[in-house]
PDB file of N, CA and C in Angstrom:
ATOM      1  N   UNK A   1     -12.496   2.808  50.643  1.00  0.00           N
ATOM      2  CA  UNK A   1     -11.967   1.460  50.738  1.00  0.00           C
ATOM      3  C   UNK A   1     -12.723   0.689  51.799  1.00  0.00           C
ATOM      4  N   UNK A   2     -13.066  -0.633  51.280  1.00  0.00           N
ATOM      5  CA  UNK A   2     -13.428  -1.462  52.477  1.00  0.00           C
ATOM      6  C   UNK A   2     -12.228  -2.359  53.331  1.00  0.00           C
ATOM      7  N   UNK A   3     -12.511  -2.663  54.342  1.00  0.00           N
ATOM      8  CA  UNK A   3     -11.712  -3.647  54.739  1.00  0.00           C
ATOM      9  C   UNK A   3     -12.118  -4.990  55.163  1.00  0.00           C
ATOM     10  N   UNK A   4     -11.141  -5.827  54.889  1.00  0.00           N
ATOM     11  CA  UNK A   4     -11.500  -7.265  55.309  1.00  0.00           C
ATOM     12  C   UNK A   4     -10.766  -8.026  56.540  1.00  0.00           C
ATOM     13  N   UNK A   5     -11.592  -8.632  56.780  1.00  0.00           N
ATOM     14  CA  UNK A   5      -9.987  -9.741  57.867  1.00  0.00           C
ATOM     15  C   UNK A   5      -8.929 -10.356  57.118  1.00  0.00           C
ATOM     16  N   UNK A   6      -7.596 -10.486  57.597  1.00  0.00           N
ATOM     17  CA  UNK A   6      -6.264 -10.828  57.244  1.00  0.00           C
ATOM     18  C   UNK A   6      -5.833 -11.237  58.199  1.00  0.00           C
ATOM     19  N   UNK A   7      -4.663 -12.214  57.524  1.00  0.00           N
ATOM     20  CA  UNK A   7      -3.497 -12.700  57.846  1.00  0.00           C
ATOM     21  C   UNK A   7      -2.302 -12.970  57.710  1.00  0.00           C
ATOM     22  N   UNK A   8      -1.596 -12.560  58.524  1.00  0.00           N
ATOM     23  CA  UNK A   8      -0.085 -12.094  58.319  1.00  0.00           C
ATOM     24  C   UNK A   8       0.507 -13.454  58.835  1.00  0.00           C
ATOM     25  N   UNK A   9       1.742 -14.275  58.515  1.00  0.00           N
ATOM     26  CA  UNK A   9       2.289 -15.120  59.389  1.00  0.00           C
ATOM     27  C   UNK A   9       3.954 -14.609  58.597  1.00  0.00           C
ATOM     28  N   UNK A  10       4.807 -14.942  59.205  1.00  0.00           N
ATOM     29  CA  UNK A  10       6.309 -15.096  58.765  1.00  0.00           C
ATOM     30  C   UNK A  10       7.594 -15.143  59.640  1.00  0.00           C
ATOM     31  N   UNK A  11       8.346 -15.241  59.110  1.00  0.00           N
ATOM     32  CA  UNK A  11      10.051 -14.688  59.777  1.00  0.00           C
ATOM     33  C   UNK A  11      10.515 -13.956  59.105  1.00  0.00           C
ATOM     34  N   UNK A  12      12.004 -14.208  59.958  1.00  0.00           N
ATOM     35  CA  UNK A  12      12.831 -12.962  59.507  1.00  0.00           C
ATOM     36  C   UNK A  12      14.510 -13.443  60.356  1.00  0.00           C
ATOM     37  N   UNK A  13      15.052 -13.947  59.417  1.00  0.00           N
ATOM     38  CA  UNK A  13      16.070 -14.678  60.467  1.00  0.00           C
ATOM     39  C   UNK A  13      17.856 -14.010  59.224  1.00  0.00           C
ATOM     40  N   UNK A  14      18.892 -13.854  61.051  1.00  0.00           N
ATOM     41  CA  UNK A  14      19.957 -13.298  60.692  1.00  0.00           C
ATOM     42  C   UNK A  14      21.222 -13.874  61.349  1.00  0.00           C
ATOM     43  N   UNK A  15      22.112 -14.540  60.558  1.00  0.00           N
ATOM     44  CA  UNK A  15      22.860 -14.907  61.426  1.00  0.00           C
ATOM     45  C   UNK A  15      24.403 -14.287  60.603  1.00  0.00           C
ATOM     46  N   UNK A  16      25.391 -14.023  61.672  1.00  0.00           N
ATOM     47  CA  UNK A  16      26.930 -13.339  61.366  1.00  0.00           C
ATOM     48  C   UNK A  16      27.768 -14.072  61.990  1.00  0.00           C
ATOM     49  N   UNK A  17      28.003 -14.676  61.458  1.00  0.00           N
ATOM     50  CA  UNK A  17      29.240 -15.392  62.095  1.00  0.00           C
ATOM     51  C   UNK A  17      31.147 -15.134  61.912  1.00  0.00           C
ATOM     52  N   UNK A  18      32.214 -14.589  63.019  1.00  0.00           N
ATOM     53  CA  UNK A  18      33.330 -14.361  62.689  1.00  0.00           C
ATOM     54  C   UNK A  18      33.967 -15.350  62.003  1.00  0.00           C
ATOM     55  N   UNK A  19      33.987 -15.578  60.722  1.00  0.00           N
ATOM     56  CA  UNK A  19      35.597 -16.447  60.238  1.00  0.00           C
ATOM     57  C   UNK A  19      36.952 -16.288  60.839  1.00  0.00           C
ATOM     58  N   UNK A  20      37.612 -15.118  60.778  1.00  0.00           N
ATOM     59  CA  UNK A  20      39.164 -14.672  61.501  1.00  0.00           C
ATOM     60  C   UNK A  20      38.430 -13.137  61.813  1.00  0.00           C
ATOM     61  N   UNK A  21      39.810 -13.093  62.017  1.00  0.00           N
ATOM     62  CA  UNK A  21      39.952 -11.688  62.070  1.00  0.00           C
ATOM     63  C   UNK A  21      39.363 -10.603  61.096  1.00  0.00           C
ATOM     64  N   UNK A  22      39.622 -10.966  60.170  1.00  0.00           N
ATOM     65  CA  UNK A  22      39.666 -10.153  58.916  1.00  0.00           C
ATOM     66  C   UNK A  22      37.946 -10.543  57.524  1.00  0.00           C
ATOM     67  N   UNK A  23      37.782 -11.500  58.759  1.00  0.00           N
ATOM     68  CA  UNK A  23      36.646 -11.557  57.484  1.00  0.00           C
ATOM     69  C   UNK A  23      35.358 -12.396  58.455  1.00  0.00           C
ATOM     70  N   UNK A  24      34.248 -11.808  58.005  1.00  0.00           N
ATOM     71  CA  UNK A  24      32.746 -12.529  58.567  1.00  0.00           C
ATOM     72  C   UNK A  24      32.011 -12.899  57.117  1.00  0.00           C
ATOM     73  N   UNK A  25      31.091 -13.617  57.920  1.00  0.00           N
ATOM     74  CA  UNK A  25      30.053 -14.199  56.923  1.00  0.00           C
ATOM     75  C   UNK A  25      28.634 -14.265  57.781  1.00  0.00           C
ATOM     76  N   UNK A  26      27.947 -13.682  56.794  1.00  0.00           N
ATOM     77  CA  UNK A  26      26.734 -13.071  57.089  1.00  0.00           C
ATOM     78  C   UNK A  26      25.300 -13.301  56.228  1.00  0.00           C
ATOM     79  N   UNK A  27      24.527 -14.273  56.794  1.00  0.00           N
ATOM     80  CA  UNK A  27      23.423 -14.727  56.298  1.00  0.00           C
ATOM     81  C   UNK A  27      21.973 -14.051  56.553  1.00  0.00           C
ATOM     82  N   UNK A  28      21.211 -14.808  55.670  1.00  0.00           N
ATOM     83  CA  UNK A  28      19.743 -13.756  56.020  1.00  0.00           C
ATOM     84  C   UNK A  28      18.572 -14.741  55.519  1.00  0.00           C
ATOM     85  N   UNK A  29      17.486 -14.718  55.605  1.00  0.00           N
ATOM     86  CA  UNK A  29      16.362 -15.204  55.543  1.00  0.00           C
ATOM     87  C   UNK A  29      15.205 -14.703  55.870  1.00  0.00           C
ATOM     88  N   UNK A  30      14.465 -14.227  55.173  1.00  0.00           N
ATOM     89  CA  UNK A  30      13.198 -13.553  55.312  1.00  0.00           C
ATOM     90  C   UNK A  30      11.705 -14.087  54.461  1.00  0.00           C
ATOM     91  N   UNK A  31      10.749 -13.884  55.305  1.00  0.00           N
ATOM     92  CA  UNK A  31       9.149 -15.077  54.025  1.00  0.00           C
ATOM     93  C   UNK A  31       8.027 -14.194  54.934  1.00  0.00           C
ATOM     94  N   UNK A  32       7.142 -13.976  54.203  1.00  0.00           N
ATOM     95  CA  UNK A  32       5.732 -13.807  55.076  1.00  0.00           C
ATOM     96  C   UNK A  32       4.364 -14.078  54.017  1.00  0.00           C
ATOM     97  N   UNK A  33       3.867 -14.767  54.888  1.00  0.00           N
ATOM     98  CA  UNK A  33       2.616 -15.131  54.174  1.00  0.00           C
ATOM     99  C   UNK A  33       1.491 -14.670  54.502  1.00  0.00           C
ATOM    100  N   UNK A  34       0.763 -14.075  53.351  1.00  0.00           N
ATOM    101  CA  UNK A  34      -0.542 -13.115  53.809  1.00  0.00           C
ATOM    102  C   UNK A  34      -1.901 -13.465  53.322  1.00  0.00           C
ATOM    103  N   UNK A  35      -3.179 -13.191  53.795  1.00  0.00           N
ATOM    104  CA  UNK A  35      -4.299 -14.067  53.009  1.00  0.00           C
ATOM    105  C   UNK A  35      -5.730 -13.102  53.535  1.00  0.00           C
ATOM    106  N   UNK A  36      -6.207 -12.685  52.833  1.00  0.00           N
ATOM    107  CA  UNK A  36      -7.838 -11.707  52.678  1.00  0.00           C
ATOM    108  C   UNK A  36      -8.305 -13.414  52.692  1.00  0.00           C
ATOM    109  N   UNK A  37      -8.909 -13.282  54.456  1.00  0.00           N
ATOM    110  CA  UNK A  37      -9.263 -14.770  55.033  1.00  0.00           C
ATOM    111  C   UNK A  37     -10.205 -15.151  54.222  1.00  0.00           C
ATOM    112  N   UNK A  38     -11.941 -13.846  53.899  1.00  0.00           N
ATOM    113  CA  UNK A  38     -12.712 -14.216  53.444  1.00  0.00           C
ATOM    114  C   UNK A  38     -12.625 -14.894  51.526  1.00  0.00           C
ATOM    115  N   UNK A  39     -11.568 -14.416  51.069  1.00  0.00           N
ATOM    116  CA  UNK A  39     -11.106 -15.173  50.047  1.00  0.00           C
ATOM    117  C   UNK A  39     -10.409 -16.218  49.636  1.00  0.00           C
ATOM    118  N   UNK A  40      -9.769 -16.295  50.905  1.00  0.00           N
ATOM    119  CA  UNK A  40      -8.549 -17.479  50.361  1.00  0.00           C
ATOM    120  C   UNK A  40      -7.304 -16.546  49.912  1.00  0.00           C
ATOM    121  N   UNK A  41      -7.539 -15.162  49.428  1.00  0.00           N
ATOM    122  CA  UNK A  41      -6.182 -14.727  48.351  1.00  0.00           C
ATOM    123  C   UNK A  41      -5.153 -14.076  49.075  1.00  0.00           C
ATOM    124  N   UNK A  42      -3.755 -14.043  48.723  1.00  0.00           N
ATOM    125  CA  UNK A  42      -2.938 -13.401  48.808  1.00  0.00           C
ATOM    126  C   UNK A  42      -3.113 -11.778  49.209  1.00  0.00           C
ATOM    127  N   UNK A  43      -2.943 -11.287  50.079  1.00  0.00           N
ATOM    128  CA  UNK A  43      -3.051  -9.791  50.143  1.00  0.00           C
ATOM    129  C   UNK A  43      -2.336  -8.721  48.758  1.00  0.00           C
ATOM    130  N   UNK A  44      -2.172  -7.824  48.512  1.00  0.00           N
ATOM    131  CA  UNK A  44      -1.631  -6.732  47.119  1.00  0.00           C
ATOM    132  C   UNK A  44      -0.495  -6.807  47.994  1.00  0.00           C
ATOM    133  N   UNK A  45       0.746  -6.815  47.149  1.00  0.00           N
ATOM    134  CA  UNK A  45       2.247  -6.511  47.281  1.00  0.00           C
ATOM    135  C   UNK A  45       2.759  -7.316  48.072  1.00  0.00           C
ATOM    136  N   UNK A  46       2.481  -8.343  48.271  1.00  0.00           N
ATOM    137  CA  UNK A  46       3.514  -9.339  49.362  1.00  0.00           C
ATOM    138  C   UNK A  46       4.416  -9.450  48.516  1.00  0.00           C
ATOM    139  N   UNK A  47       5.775  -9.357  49.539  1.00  0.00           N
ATOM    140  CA  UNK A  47       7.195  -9.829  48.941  1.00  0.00           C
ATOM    141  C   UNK A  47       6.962 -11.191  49.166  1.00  0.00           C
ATOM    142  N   UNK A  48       7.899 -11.911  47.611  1.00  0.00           N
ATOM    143  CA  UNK A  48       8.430 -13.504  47.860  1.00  0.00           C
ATOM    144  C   UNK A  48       9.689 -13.447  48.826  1.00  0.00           C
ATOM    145  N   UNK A  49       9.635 -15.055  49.366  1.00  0.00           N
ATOM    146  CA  UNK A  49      10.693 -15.441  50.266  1.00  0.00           C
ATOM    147  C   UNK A  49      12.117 -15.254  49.570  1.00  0.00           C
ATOM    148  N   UNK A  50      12.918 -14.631  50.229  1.00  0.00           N
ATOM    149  CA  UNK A  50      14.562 -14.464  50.196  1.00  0.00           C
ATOM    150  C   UNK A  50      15.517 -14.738  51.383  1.00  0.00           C
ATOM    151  N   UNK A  51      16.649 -15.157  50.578  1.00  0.00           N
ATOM    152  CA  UNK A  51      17.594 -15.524  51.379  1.00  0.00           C
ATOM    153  C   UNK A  51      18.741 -14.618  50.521  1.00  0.00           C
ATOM    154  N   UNK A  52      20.160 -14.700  51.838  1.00  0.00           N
ATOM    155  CA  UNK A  52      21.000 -14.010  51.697  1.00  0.00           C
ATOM    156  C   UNK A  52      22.025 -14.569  52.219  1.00  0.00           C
ATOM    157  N   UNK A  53      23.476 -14.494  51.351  1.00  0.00           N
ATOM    158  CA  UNK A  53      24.782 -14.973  52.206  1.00  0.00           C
ATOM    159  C   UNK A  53      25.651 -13.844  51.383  1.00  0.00           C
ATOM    160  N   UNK A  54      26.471 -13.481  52.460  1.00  0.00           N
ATOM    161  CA  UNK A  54      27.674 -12.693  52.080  1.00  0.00           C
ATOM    162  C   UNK A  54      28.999 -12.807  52.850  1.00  0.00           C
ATOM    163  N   UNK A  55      29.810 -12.201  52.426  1.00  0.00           N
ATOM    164  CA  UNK A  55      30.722 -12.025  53.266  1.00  0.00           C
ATOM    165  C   UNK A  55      31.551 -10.230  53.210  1.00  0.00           C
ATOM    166  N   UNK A  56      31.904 -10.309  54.551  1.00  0.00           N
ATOM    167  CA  UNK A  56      32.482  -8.632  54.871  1.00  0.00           C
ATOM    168  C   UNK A  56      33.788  -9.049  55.374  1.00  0.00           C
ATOM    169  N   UNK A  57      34.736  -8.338  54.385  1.00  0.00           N
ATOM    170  CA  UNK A  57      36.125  -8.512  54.794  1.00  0.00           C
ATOM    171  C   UNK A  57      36.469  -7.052  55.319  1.00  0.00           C
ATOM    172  N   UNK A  58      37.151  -7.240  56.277  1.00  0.00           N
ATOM    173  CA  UNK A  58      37.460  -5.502  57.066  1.00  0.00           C
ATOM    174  C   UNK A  58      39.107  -5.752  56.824  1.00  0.00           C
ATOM    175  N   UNK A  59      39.860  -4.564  56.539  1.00  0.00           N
ATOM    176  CA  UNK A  59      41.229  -4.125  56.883  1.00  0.00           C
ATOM    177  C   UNK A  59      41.366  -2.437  56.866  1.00  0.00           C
ATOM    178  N   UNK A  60      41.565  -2.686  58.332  1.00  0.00           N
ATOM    179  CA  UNK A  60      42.074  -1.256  58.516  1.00  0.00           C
ATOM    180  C   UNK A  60      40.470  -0.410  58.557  1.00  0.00           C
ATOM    181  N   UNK A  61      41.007   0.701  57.925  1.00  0.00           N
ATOM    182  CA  UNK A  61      39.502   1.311  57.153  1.00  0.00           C
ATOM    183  C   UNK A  61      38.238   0.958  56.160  1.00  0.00           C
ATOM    184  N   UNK A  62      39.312   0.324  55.503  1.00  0.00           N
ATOM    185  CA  UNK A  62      38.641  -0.624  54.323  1.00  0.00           C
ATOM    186  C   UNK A  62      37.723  -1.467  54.570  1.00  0.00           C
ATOM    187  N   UNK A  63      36.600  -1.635  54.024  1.00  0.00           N
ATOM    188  CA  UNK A  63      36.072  -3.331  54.041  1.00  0.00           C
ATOM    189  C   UNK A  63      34.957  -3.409  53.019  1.00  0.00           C
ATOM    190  N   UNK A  64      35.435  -4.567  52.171  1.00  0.00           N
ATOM    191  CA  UNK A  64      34.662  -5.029  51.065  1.00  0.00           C
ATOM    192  C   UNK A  64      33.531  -6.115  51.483  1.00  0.00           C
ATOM    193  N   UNK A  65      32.489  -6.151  51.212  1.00  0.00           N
ATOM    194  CA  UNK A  65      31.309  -6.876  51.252  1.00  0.00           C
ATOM    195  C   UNK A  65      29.890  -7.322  50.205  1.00  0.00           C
ATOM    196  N   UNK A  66      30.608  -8.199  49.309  1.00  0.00           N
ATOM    197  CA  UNK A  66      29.992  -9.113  48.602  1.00  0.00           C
ATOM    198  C   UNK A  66      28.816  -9.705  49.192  1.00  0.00           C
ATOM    199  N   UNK A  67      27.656 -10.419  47.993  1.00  0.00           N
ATOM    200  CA  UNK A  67      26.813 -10.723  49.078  1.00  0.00           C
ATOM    201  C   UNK A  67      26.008 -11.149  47.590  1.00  0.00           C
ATOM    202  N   UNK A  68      24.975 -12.045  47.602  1.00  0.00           N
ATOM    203  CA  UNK A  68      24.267 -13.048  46.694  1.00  0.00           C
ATOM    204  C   UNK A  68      22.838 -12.630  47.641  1.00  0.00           C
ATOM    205  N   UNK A  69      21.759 -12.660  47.216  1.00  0.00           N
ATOM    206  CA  UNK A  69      20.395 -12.441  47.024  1.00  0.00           C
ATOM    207  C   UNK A  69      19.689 -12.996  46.309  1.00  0.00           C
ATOM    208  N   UNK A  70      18.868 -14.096  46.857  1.00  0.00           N
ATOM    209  CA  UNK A  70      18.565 -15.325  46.019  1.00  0.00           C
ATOM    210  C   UNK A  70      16.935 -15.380  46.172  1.00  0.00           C
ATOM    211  N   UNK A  71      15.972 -14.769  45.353  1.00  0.00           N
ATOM    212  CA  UNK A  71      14.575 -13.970  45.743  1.00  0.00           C
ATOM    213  C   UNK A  71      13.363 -15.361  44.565  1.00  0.00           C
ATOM    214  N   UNK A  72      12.664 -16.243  45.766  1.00  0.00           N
ATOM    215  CA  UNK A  72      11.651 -17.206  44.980  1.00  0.00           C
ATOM    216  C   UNK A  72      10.637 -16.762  44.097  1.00  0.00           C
ATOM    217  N   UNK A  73      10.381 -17.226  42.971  1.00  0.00           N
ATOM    218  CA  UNK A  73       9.164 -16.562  42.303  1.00  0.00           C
ATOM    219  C   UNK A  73       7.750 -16.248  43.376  1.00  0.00           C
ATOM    220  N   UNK A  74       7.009 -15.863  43.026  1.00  0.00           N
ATOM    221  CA  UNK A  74       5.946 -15.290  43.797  1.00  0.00           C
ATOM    222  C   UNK A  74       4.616 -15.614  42.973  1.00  0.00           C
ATOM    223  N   UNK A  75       4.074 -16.399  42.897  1.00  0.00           N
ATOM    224  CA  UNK A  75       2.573 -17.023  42.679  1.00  0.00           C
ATOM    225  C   UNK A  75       1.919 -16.568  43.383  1.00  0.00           C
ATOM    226  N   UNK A  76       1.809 -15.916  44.432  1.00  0.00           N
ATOM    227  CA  UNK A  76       0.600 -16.563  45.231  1.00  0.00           C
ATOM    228  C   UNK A  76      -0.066 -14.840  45.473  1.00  0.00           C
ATOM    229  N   UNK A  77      -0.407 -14.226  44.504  1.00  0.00           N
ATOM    230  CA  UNK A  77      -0.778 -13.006  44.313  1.00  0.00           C
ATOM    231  C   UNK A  77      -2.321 -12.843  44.173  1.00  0.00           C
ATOM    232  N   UNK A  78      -2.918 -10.688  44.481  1.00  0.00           N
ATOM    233  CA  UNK A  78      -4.252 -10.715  44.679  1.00  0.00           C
ATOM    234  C   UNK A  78      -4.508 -10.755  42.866  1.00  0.00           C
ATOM    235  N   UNK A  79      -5.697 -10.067  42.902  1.00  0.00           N
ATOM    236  CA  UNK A  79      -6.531 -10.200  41.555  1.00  0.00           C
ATOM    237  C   UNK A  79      -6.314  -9.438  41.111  1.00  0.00           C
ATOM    238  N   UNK A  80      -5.292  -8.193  40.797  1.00  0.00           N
ATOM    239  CA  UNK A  80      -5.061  -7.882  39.526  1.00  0.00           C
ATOM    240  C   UNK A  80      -3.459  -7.182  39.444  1.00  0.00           C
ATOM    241  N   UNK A  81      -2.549  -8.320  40.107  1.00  0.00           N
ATOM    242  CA  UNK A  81      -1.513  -8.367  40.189  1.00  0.00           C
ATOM    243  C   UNK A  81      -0.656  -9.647  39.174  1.00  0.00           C
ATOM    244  N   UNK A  82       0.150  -9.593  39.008  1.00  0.00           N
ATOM    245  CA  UNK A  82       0.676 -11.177  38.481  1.00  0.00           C
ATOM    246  C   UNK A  82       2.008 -11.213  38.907  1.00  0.00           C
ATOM    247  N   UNK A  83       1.851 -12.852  38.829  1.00  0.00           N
ATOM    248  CA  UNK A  83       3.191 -13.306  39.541  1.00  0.00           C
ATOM    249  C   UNK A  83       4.503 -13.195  38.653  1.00  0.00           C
ATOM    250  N   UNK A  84       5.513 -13.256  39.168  1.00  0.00           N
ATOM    251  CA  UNK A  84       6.784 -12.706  39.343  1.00  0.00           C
ATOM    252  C   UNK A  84       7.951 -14.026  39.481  1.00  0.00           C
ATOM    253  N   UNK A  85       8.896 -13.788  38.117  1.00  0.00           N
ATOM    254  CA  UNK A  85       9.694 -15.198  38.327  1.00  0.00           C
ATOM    255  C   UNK A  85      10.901 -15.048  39.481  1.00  0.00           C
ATOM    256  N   UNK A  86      11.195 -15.846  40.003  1.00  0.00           N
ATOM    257  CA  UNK A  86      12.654 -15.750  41.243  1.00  0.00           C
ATOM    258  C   UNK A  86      13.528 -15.562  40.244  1.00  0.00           C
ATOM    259  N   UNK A  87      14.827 -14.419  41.058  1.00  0.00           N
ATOM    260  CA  UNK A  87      15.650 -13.925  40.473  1.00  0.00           C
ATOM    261  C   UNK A  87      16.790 -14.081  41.871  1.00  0.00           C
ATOM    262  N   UNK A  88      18.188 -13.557  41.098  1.00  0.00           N
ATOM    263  CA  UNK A  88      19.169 -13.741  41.678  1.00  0.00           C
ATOM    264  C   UNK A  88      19.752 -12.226  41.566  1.00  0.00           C
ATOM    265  N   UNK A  89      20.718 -11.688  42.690  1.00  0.00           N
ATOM    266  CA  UNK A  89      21.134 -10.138  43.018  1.00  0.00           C
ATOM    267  C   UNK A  89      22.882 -10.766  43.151  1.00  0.00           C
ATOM    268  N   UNK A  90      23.584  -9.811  42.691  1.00  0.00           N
ATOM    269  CA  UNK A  90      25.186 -10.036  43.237  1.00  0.00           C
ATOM    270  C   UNK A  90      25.461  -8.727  43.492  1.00  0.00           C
ATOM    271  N   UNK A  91      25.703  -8.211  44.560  1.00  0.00           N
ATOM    272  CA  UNK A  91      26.252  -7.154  45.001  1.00  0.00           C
ATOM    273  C   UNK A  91      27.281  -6.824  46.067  1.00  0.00           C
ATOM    274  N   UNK A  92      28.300  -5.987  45.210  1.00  0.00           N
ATOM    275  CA  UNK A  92      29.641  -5.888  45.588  1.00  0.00           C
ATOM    276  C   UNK A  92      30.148  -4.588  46.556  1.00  0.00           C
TER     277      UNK A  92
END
């Protein structure tokens, strides 16, 4: 394998916030953008940007936590990859 120069840039952001007692809500946000400088292209396997909101209800022992996963299509891929439409996750 050869290697080239790259570039990585992104975030990665989390925020939880208490509603009551009994229940939080819990967000997410994550993106990184990558580039084989001498090409211009996308690096192999970059994830597209996602976001996240859920909520975690606690009682007792118990606690249920719902949560939506909301993932952008992904264009911006190397040369013998292809792009990928945005999709949506519900998990209970």
């Amino acid at each position: 394998y050869r290697q080239g120069n790259s570039r990585y840039r992104g975030m990665d952001a989390r925020l939880t916030a208490r509603v009551n007692s009994w229940a939080w809500l819990n967000t997410g946000f994550d993106y990184v953008q990558t580039e084989l400088t001498a090409l211009n292209r996308s690096l192999p396997r970059t994830p597209p940007m996602r976001g996240r909101v859920g909520m975690d209800f606690r009682k007792g022992n118990w606690n249920v936590a719902p949560e939506g996963i909301f993932t952008r299509q992904q264009d911006r891929v190397f040369f013998n990859e292809e792009a990928t439409d945005g999709y949506a996750t519900v998990n209970v």
